[in-house]
PDB file of N, CA and C in Angstrom:
ATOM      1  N   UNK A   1      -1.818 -28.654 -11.376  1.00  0.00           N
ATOM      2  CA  UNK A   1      -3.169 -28.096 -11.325  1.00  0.00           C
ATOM      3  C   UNK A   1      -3.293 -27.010 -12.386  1.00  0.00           C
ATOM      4  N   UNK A   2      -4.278 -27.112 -13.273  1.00  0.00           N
ATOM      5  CA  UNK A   2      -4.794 -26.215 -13.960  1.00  0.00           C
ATOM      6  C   UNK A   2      -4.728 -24.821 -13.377  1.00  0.00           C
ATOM      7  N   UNK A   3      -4.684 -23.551 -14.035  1.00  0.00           N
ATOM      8  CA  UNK A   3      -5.152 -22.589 -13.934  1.00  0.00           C
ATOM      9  C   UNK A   3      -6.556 -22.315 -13.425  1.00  0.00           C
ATOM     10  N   UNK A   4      -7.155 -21.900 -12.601  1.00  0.00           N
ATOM     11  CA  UNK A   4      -8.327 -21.458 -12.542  1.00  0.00           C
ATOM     12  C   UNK A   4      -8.826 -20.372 -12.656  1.00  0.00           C
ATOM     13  N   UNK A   5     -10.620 -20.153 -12.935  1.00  0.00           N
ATOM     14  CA  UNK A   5     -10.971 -19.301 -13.304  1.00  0.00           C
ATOM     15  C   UNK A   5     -12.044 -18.678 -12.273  1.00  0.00           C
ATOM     16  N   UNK A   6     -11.479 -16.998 -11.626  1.00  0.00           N
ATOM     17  CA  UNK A   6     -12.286 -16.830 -10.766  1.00  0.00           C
ATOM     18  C   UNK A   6     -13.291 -15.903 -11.262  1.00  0.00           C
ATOM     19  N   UNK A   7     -14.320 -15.834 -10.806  1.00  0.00           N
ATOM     20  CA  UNK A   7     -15.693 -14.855 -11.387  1.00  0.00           C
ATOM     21  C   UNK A   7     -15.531 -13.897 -10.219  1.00  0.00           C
ATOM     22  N   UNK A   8     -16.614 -12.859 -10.164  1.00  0.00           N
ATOM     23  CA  UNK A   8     -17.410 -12.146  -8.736  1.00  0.00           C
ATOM     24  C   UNK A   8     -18.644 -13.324  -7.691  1.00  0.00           C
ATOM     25  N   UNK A   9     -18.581 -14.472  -8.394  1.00  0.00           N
ATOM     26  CA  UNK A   9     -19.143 -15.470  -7.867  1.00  0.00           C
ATOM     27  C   UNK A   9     -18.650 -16.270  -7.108  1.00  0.00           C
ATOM     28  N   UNK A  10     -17.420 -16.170  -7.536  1.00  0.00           N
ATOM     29  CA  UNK A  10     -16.679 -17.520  -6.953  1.00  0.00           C
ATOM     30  C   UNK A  10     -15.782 -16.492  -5.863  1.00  0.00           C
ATOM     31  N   UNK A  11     -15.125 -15.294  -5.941  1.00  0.00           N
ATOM     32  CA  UNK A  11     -13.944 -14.992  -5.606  1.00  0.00           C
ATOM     33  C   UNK A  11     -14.167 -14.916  -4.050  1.00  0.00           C
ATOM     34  N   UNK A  12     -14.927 -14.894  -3.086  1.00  0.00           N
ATOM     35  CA  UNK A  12     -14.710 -14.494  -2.009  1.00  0.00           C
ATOM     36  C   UNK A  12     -14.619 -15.903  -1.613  1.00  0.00           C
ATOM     37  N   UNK A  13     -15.481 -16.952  -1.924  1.00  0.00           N
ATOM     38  CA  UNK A  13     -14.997 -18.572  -1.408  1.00  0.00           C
ATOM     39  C   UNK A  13     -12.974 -19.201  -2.189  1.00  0.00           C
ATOM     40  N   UNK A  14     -12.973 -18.735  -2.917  1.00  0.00           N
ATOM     41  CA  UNK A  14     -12.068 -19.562  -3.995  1.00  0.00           C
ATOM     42  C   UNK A  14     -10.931 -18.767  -3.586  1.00  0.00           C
ATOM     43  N   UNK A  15     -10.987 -17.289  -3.360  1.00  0.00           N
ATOM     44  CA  UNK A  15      -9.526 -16.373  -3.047  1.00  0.00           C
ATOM     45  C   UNK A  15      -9.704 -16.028  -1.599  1.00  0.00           C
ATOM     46  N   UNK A  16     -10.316 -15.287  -1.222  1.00  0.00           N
ATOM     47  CA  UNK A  16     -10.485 -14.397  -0.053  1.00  0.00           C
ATOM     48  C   UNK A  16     -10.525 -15.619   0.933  1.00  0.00           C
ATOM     49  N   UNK A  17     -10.978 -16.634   1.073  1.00  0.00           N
ATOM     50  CA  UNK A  17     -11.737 -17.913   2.138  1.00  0.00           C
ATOM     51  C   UNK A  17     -11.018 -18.606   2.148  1.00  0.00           C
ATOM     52  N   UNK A  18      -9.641 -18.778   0.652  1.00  0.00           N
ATOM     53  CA  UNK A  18      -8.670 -19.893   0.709  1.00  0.00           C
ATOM     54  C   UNK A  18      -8.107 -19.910   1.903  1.00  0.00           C
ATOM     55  N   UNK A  19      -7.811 -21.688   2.487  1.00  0.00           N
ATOM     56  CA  UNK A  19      -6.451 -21.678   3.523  1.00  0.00           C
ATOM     57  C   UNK A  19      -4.877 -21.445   2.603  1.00  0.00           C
ATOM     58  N   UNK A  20      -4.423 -21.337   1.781  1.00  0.00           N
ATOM     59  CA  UNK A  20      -3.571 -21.343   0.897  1.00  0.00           C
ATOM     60  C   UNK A  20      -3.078 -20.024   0.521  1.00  0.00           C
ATOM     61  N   UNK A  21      -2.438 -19.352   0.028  1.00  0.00           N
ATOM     62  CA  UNK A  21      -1.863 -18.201  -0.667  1.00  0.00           C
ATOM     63  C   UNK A  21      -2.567 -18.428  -2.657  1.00  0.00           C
ATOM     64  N   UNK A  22      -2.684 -17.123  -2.301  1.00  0.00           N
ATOM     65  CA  UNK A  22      -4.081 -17.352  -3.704  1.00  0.00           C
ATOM     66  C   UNK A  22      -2.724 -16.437  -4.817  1.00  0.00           C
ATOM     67  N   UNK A  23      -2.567 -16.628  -6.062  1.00  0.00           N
ATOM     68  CA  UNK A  23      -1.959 -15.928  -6.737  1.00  0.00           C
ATOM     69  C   UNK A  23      -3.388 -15.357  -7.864  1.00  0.00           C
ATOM     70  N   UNK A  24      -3.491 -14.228  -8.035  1.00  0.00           N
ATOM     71  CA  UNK A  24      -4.666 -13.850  -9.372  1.00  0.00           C
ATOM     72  C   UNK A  24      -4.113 -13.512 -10.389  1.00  0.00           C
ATOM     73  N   UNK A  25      -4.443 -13.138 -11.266  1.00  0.00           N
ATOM     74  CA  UNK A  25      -3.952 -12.564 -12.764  1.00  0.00           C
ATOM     75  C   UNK A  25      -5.676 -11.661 -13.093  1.00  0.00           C
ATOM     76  N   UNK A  26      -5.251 -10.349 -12.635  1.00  0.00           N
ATOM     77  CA  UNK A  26      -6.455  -9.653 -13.356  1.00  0.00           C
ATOM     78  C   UNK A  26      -6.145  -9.290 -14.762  1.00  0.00           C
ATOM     79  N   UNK A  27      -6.967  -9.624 -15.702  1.00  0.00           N
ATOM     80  CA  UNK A  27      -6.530  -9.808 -17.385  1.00  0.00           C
ATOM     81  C   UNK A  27      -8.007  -9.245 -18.250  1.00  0.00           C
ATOM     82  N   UNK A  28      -7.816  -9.246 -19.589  1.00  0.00           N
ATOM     83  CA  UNK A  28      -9.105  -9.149 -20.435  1.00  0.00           C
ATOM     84  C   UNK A  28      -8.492  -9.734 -21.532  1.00  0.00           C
ATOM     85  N   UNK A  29      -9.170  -9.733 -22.562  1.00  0.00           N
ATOM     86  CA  UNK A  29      -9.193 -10.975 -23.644  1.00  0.00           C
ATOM     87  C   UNK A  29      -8.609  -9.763 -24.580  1.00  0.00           C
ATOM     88  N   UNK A  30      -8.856  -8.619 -24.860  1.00  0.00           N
ATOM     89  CA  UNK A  30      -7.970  -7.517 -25.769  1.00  0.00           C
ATOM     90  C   UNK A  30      -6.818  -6.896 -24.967  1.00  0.00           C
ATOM     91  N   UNK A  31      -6.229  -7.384 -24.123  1.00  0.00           N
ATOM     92  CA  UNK A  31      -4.802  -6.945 -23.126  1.00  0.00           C
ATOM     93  C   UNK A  31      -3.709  -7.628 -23.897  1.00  0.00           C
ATOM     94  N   UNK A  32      -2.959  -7.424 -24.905  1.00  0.00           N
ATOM     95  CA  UNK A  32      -1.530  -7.937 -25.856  1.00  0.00           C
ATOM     96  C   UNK A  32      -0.877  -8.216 -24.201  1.00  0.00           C
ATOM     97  N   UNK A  33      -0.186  -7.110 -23.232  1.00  0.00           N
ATOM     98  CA  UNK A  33       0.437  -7.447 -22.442  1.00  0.00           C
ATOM     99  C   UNK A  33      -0.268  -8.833 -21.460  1.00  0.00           C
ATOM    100  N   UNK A  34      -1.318  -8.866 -21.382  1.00  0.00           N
ATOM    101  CA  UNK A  34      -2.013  -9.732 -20.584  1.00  0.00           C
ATOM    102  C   UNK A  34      -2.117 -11.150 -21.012  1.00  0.00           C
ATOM    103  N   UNK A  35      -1.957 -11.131 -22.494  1.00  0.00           N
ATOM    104  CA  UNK A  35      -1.809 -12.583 -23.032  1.00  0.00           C
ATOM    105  C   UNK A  35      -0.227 -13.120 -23.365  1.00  0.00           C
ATOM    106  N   UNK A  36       1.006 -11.791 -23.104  1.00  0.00           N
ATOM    107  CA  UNK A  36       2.341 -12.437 -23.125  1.00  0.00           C
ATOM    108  C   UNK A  36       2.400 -12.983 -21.485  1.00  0.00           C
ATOM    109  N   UNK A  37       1.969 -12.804 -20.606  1.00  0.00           N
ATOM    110  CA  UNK A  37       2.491 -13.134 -19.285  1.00  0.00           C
ATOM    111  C   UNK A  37       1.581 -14.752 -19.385  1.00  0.00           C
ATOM    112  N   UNK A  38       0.397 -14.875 -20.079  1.00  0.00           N
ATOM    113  CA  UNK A  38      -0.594 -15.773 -19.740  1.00  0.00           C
ATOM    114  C   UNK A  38       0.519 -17.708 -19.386  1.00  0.00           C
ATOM    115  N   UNK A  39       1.195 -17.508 -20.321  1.00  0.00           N
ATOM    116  CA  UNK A  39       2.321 -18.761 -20.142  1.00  0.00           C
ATOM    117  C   UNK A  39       2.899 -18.907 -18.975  1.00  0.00           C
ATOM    118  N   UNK A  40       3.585 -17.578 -18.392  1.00  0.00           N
ATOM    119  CA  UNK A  40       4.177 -17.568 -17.452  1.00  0.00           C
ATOM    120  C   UNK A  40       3.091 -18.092 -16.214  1.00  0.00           C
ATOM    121  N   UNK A  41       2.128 -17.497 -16.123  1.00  0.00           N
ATOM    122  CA  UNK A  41       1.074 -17.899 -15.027  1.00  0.00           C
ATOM    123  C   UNK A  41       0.804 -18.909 -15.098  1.00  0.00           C
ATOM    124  N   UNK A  42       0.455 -19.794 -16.101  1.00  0.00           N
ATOM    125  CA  UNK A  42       0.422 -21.411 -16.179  1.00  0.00           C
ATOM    126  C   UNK A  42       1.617 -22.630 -15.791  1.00  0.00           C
ATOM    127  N   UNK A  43       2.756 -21.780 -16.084  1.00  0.00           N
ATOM    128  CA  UNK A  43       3.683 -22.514 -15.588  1.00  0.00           C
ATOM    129  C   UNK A  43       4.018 -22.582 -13.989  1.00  0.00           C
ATOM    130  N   UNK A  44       3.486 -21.008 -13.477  1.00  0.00           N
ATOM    131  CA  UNK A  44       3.609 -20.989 -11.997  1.00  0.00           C
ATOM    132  C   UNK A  44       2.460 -22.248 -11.209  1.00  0.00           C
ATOM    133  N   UNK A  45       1.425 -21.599 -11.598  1.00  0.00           N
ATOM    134  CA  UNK A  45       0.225 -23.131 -11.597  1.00  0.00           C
ATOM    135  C   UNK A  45       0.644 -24.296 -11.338  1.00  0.00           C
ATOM    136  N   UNK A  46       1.462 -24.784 -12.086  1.00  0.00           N
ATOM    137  CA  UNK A  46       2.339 -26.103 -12.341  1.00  0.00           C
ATOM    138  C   UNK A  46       3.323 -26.682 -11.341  1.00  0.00           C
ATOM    139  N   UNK A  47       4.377 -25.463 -11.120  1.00  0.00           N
ATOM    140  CA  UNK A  47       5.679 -25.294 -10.128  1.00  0.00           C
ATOM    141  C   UNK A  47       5.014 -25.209  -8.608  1.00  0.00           C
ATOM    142  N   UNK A  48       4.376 -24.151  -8.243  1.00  0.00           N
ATOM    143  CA  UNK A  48       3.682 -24.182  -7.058  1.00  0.00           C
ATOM    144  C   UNK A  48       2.224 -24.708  -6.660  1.00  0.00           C
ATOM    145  N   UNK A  49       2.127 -25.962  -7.513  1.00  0.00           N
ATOM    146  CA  UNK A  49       1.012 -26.635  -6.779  1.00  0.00           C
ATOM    147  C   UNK A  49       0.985 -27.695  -5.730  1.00  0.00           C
ATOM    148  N   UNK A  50      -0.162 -27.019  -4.509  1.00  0.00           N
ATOM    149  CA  UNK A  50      -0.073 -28.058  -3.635  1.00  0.00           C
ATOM    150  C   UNK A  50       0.746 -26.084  -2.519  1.00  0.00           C
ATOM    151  N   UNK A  51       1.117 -25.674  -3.152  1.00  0.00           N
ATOM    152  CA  UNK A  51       1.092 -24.490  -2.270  1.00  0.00           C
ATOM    153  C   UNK A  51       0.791 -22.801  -2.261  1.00  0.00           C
ATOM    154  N   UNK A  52       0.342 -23.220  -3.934  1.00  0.00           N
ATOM    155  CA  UNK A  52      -0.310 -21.825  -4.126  1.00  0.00           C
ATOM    156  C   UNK A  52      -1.497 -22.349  -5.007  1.00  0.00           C
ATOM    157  N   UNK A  53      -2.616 -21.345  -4.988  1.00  0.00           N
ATOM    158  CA  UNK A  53      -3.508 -21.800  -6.059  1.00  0.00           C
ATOM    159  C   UNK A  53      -3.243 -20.494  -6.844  1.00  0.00           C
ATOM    160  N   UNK A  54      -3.092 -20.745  -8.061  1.00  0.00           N
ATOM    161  CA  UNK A  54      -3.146 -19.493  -9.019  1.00  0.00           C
ATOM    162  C   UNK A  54      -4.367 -19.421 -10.121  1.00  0.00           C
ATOM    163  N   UNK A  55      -4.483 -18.601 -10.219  1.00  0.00           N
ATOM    164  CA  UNK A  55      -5.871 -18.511 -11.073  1.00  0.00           C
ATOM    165  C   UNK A  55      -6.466 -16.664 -12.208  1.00  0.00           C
ATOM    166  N   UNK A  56      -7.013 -16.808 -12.335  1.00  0.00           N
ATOM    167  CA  UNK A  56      -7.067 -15.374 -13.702  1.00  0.00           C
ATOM    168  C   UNK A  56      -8.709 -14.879 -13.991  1.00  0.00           C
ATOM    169  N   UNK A  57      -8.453 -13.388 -13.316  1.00  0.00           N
ATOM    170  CA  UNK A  57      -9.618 -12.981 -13.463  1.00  0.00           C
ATOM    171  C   UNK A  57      -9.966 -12.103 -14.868  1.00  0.00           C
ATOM    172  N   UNK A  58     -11.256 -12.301 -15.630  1.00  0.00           N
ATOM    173  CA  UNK A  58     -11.418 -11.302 -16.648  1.00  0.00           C
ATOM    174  C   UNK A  58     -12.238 -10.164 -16.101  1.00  0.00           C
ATOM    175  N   UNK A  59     -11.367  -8.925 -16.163  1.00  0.00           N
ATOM    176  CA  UNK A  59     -11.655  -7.854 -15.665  1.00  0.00           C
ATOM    177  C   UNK A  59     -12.952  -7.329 -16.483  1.00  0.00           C
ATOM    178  N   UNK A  60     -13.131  -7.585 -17.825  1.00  0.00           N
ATOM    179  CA  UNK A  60     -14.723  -7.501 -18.329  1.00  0.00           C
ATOM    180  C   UNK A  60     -15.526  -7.865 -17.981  1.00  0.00           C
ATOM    181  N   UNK A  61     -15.183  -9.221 -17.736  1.00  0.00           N
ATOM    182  CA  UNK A  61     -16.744  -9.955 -17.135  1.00  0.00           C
ATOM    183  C   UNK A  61     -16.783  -9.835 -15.787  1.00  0.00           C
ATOM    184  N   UNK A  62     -15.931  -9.907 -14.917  1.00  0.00           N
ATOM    185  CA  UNK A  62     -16.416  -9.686 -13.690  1.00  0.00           C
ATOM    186  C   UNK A  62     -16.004  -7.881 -12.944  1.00  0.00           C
ATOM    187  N   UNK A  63     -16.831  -7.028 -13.233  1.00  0.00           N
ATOM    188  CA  UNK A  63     -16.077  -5.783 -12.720  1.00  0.00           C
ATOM    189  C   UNK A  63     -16.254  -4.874 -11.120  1.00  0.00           C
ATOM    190  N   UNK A  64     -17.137  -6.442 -10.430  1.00  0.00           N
ATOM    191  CA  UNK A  64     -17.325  -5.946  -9.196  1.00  0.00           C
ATOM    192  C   UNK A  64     -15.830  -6.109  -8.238  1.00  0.00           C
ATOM    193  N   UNK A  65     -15.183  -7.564  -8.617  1.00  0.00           N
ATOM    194  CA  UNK A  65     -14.341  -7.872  -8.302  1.00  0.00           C
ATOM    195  C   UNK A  65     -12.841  -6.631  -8.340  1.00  0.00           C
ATOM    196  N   UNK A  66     -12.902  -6.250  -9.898  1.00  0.00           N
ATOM    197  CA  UNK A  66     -11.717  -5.680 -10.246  1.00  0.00           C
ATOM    198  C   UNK A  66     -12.058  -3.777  -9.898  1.00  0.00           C
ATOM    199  N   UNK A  67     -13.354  -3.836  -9.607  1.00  0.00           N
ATOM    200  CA  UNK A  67     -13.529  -2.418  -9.202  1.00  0.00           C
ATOM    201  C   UNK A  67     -12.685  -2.273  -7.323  1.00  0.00           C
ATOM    202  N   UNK A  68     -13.462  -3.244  -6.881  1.00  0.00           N
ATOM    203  CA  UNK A  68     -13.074  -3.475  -5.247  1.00  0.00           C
ATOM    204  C   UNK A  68     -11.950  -3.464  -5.250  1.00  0.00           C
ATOM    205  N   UNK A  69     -11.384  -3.953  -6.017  1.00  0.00           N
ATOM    206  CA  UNK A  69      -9.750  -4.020  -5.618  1.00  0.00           C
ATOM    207  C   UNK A  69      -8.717  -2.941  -6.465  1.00  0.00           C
ATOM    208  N   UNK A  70      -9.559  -1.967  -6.606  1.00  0.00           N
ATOM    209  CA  UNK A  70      -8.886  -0.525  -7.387  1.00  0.00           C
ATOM    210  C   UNK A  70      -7.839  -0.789  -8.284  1.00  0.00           C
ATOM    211  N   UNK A  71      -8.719  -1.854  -9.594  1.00  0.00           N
ATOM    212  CA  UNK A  71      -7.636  -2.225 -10.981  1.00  0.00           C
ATOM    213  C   UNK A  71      -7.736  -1.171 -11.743  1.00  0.00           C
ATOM    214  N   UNK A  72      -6.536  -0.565 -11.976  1.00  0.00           N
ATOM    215  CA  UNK A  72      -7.115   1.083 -13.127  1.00  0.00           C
ATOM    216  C   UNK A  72      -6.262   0.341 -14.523  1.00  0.00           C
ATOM    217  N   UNK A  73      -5.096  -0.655 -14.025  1.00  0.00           N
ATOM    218  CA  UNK A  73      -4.270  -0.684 -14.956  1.00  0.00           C
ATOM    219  C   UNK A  73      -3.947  -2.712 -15.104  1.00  0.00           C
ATOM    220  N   UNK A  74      -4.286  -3.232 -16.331  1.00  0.00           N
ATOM    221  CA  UNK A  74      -3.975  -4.910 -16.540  1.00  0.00           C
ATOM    222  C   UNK A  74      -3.061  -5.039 -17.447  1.00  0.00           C
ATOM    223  N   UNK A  75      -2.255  -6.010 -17.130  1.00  0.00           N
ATOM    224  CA  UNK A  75      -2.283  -7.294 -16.169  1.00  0.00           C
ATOM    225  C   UNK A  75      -2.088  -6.486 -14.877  1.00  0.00           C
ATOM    226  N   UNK A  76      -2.122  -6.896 -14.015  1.00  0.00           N
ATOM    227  CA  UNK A  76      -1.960  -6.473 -11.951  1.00  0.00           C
ATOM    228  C   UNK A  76      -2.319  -8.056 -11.812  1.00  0.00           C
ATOM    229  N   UNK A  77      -1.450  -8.461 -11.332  1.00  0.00           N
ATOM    230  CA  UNK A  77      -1.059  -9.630 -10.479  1.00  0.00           C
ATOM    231  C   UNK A  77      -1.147  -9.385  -8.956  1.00  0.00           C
ATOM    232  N   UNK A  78      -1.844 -10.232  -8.703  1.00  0.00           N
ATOM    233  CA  UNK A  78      -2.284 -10.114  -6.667  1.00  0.00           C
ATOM    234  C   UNK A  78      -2.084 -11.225  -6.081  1.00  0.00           C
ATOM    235  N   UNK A  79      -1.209 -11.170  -4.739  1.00  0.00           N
ATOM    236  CA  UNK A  79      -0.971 -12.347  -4.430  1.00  0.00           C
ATOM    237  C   UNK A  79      -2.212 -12.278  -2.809  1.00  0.00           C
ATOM    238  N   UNK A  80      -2.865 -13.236  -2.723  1.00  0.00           N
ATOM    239  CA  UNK A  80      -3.645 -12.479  -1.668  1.00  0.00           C
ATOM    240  C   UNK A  80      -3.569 -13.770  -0.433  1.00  0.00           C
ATOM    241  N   UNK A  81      -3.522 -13.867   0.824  1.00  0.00           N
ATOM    242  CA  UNK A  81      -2.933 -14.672   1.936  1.00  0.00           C
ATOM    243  C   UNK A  81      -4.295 -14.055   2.719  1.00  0.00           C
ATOM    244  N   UNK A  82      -4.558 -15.247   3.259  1.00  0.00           N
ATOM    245  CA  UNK A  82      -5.836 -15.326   4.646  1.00  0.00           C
ATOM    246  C   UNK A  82      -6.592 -14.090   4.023  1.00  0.00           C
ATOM    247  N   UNK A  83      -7.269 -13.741   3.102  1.00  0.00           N
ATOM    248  CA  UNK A  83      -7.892 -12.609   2.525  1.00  0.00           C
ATOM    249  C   UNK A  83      -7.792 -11.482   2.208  1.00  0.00           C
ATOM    250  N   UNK A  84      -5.968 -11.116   2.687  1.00  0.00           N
ATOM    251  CA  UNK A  84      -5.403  -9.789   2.196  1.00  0.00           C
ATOM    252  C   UNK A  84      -4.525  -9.635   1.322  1.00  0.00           C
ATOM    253  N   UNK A  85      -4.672  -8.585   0.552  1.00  0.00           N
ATOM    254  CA  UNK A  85      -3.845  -8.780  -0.447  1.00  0.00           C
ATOM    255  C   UNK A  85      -1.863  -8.490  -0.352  1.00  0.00           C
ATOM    256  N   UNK A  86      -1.357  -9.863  -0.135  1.00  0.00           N
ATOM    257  CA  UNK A  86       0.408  -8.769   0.340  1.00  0.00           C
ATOM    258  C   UNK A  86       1.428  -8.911  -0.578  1.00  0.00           C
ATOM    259  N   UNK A  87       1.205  -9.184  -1.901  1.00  0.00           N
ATOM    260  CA  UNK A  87       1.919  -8.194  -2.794  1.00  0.00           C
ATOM    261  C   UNK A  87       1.187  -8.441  -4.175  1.00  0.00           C
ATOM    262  N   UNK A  88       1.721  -7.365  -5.146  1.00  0.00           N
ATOM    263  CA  UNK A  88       0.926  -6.916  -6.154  1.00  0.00           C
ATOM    264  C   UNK A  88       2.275  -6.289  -7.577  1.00  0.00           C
ATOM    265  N   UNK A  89       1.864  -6.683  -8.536  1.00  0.00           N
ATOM    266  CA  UNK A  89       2.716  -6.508  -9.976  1.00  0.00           C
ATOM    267  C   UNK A  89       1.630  -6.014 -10.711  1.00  0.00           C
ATOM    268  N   UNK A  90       2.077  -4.706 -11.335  1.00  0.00           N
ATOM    269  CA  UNK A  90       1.329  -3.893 -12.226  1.00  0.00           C
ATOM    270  C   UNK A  90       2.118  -3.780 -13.905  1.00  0.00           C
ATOM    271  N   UNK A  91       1.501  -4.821 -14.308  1.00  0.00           N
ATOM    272  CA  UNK A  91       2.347  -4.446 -15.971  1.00  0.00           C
ATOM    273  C   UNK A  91       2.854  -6.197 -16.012  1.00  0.00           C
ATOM    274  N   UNK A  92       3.771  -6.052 -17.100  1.00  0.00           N
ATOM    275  CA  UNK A  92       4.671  -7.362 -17.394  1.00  0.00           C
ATOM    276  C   UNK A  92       5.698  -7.231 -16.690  1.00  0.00           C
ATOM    277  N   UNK A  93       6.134  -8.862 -16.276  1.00  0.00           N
ATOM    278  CA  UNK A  93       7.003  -8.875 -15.304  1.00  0.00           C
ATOM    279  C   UNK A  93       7.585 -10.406 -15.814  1.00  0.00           C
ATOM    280  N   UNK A  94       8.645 -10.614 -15.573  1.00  0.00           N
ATOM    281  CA  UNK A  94       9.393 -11.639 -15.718  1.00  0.00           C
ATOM    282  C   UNK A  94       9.083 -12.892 -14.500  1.00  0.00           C
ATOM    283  N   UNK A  95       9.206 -14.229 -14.807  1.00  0.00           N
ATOM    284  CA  UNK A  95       8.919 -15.321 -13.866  1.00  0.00           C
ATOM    285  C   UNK A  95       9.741 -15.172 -13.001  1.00  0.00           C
ATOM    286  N   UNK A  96      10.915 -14.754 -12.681  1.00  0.00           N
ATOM    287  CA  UNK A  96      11.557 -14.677 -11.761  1.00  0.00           C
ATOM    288  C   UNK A  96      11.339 -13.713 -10.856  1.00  0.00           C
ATOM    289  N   UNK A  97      10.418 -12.674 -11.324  1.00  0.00           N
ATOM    290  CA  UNK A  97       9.655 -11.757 -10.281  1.00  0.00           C
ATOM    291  C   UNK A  97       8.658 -12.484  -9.436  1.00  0.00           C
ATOM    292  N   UNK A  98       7.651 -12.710 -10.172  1.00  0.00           N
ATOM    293  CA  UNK A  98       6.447 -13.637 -10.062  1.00  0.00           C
ATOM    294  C   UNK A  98       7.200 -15.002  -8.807  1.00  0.00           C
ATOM    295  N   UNK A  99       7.768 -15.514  -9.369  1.00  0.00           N
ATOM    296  CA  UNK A  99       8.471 -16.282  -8.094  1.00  0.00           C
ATOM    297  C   UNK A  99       9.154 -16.040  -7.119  1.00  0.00           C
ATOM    298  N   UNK A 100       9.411 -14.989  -6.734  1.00  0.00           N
ATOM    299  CA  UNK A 100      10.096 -14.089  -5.926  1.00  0.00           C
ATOM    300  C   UNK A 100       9.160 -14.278  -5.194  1.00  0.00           C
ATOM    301  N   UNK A 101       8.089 -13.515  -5.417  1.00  0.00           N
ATOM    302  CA  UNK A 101       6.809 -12.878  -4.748  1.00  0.00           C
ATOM    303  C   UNK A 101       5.997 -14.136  -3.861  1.00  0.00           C
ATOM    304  N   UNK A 102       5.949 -15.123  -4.968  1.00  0.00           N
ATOM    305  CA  UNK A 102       5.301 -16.444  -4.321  1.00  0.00           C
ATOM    306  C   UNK A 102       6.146 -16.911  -3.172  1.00  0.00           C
ATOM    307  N   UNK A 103       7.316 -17.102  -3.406  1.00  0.00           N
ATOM    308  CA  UNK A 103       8.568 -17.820  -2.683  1.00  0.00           C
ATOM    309  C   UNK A 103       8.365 -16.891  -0.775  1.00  0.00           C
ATOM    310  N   UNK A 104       8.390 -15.885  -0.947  1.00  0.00           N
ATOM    311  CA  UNK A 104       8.578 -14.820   0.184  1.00  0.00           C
ATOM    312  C   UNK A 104       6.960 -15.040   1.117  1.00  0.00           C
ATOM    313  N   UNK A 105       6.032 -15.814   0.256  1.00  0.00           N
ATOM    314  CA  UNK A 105       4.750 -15.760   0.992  1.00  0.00           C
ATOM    315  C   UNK A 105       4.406 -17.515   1.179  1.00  0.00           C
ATOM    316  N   UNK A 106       4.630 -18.257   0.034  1.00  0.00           N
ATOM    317  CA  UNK A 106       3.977 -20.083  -0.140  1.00  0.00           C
ATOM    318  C   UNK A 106       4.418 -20.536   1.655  1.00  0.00           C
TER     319      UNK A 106
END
């Protein structure tokens, strides 16, 4: 499964409403750190589909989303379950973090 792309439109049906464990990527299009992890998140996409949906928010365009959820600092990775958020990566992080995190919740 592709990466998906969540808005302030979509996010309360697509993350918050999922039956599934939602992985996000809050990002912007001028974030250097936000576009080295971008691979890594696509590959998770790939590995955990069918038990996570992962997907990438642009903190420019949508800033109702990334205000609510007190983003001061991107990339922040959110893993969010039945609509809460239970764990969270601030900065670059290696796939073996990132899968850690999934593994302890999918």
């Amino acid at each position: 499964m592709a990466v998906q792309t969540f808005t302030d439109g979509n996010f309360q049906d697509e993350v918050l409403a999922a039956d599934t464990p939602v992985l996000v990527d809050f990002w912007a299009p001028w974030c250097g750190p936000c576009k080295m992890i971008g691979p890594t998140i696509e590959e998770l996409a790939g590995e955990y589909e069918g038990k996570v949906r992962v997907g990438k928010l642009n903190t420019d365009e949508n800033p109702q989303v990334a205000s609510s959820h007190n983003i001061s600092s991107i990339p922040t990775v959110m893993l969010f379950k039945n609509g809460e958020v239970v764990d969270r990566v601030v900065g670059v992080a290696d796939k073996s973090k990132f899968a850690a995190m999934l593994d302890s919740h999918a």
